[in-house]
N, C-alpha and C. Protein backbone atom coordinates (compact mmCIF):
# COMPACT_ATOMS: atom_id res chain seq x y z
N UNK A 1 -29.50 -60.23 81.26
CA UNK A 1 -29.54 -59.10 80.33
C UNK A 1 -31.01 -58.70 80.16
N UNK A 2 -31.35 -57.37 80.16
CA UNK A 2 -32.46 -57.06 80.15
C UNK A 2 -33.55 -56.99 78.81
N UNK A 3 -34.28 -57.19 78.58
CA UNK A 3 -35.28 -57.17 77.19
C UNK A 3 -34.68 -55.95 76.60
N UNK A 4 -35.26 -54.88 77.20
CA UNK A 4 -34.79 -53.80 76.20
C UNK A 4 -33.72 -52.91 77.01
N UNK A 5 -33.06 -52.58 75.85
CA UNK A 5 -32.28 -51.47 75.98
C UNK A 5 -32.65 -49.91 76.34
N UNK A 6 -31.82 -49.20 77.52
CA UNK A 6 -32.22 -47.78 77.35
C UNK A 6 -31.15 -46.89 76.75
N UNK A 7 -31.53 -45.69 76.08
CA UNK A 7 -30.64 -45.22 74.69
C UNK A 7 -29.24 -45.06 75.27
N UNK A 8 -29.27 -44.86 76.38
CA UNK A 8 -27.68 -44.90 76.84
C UNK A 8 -26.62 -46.31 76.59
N UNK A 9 -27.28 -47.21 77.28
CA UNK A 9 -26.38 -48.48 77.07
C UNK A 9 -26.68 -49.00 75.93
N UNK A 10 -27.69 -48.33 74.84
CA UNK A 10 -27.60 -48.60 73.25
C UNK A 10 -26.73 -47.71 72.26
N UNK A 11 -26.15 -46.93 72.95
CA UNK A 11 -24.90 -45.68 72.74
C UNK A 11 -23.36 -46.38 72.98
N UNK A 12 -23.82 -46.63 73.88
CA UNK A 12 -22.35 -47.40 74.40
C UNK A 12 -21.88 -48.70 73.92
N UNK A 13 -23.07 -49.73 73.71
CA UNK A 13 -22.98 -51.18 72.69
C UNK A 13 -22.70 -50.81 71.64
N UNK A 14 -22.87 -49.42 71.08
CA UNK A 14 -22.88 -49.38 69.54
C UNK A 14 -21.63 -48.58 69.67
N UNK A 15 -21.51 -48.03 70.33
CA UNK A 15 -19.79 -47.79 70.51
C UNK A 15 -18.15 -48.83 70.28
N UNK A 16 -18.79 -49.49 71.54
CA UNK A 16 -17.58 -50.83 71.57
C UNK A 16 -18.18 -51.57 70.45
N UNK A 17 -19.17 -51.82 70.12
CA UNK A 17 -19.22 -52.50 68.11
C UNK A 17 -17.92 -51.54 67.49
N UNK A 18 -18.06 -50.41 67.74
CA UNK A 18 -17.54 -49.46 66.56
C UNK A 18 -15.99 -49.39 66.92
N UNK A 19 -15.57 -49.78 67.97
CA UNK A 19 -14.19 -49.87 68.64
C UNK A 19 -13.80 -51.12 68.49
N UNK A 20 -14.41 -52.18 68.68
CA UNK A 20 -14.21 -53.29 68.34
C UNK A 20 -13.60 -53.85 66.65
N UNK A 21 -14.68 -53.04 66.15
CA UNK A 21 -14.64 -53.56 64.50
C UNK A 21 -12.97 -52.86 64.16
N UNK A 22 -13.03 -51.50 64.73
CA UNK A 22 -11.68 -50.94 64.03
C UNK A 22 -10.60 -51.94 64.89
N UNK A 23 -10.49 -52.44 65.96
CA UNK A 23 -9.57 -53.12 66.36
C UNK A 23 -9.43 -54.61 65.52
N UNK A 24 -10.65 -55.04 64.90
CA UNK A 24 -10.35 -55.99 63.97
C UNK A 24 -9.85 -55.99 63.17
N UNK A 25 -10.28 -54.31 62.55
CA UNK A 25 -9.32 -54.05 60.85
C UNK A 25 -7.82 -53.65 61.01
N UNK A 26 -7.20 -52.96 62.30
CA UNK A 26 -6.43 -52.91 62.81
C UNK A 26 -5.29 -54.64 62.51
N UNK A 27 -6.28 -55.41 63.50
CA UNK A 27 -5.53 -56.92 63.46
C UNK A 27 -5.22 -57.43 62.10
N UNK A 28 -6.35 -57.29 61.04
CA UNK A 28 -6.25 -57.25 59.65
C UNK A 28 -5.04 -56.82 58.67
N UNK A 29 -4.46 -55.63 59.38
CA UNK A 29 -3.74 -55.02 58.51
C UNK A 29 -2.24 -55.36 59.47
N UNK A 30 -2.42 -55.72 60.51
CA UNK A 30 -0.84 -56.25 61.08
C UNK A 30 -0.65 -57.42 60.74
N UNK A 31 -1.39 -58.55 60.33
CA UNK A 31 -1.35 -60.20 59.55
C UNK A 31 -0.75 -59.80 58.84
N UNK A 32 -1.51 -58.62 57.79
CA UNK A 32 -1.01 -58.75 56.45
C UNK A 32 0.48 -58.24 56.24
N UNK A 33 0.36 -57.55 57.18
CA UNK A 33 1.86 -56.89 56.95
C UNK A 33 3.52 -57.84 57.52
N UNK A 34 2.90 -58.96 58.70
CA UNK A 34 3.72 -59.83 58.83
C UNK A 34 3.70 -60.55 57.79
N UNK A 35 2.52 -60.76 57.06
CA UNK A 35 2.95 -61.93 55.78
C UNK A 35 3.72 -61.26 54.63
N UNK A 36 3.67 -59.85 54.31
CA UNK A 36 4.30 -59.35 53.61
C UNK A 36 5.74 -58.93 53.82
N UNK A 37 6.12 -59.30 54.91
CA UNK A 37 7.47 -58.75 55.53
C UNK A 37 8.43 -59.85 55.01
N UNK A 38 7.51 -61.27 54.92
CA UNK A 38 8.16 -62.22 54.87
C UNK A 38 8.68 -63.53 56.18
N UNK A 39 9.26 -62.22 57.44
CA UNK A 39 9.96 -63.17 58.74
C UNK A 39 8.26 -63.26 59.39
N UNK A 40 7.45 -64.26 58.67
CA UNK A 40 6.41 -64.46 59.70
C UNK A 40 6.84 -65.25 61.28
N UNK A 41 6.51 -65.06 61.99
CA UNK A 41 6.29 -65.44 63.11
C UNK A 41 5.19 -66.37 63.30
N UNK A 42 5.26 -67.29 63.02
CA UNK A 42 3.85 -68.17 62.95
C UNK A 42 2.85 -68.00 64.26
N UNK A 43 3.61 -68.26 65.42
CA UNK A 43 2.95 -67.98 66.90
C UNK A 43 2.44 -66.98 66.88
N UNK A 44 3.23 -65.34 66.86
CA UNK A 44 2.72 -64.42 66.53
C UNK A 44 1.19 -64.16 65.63
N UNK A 45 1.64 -64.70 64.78
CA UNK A 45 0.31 -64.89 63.66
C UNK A 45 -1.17 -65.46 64.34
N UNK A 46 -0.74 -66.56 64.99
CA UNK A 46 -2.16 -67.28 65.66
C UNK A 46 -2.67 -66.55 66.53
N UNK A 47 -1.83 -66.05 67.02
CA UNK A 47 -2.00 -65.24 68.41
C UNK A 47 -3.20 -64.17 68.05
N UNK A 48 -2.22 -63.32 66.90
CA UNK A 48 -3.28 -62.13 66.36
C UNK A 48 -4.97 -63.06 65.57
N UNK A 49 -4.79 -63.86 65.11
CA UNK A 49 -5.83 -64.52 64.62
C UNK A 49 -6.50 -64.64 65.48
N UNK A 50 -6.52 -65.53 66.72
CA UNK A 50 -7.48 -65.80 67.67
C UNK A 50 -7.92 -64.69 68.32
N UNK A 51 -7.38 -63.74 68.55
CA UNK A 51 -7.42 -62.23 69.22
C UNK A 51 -8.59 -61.86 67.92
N UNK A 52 -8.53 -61.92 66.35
CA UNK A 52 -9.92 -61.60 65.58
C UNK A 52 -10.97 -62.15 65.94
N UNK A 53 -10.58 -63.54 65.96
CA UNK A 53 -12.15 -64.82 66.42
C UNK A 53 -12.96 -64.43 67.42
N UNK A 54 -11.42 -63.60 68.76
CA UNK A 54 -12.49 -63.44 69.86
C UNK A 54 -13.18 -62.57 69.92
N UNK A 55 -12.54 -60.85 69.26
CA UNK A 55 -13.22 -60.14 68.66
C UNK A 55 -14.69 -60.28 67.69
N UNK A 56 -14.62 -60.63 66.89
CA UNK A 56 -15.86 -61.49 66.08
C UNK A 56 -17.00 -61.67 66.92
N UNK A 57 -16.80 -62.75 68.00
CA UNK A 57 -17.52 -63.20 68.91
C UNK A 57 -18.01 -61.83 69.53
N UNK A 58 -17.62 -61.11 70.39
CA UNK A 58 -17.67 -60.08 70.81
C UNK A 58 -18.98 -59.10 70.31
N UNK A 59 -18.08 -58.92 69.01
CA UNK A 59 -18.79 -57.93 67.93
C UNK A 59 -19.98 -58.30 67.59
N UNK A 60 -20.18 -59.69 67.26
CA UNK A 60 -21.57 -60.62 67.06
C UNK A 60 -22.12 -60.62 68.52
N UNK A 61 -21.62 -60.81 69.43
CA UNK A 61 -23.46 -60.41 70.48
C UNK A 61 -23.23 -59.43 70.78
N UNK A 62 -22.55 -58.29 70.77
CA UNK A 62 -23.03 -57.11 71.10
C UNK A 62 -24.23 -56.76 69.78
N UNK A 63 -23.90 -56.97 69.01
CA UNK A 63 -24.96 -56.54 67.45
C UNK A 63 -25.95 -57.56 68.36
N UNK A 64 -26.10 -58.39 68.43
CA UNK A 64 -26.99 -59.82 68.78
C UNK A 64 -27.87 -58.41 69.42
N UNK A 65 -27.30 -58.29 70.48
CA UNK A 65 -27.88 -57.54 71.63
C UNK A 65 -28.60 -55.91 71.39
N UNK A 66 -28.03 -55.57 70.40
CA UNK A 66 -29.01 -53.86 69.69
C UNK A 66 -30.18 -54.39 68.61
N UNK A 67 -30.27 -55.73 68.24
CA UNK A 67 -31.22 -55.79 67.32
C UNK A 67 -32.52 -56.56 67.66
N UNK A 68 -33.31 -55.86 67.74
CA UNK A 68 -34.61 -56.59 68.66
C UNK A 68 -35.10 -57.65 67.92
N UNK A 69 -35.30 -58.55 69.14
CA UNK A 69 -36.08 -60.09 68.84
C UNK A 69 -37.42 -59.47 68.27
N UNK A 70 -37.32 -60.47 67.17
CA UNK A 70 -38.58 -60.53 66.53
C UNK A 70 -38.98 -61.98 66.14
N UNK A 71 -40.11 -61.69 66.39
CA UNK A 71 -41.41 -63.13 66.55
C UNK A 71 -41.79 -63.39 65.41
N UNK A 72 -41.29 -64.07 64.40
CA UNK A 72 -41.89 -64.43 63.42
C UNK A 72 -43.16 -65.56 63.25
């Protein structure tokens, strides 16, 4: 990966952040709605959970990756 970014592929990281995050709140609001339904699906449930974690991950180095190292 290269030191710096040029504004294009800092357009596009900050994109899939921004596609990413709504696909998390997305996952967010289908948990909740299986837990509110009642017939949870437990498998189902993990499934969508780990699908957030990996998201997360995701979302955290792409951010990792738009915010410049600094030398303290």
């Amino acid at each position: 990966m290269p030191d710096k970014l040029n504004e294009e592929e800092r357009r596009a990281y900050a994109a899939e952040v921004e596609r990413l995050m709504q696909e998390h709140r997305d996952l967010d609001a289908a948990i909740a709605a299986l837990e509110i339904v009642g017939a949870v699906d437990q498998l189902q449930v993990q499934r969508l959970k780990k699908r957030k974690l990996i998201l997360r991950d995701r979302i955290a180095f792409l951010e990792d990756q738009l915010t410049p190292d600094i030398i303290a």
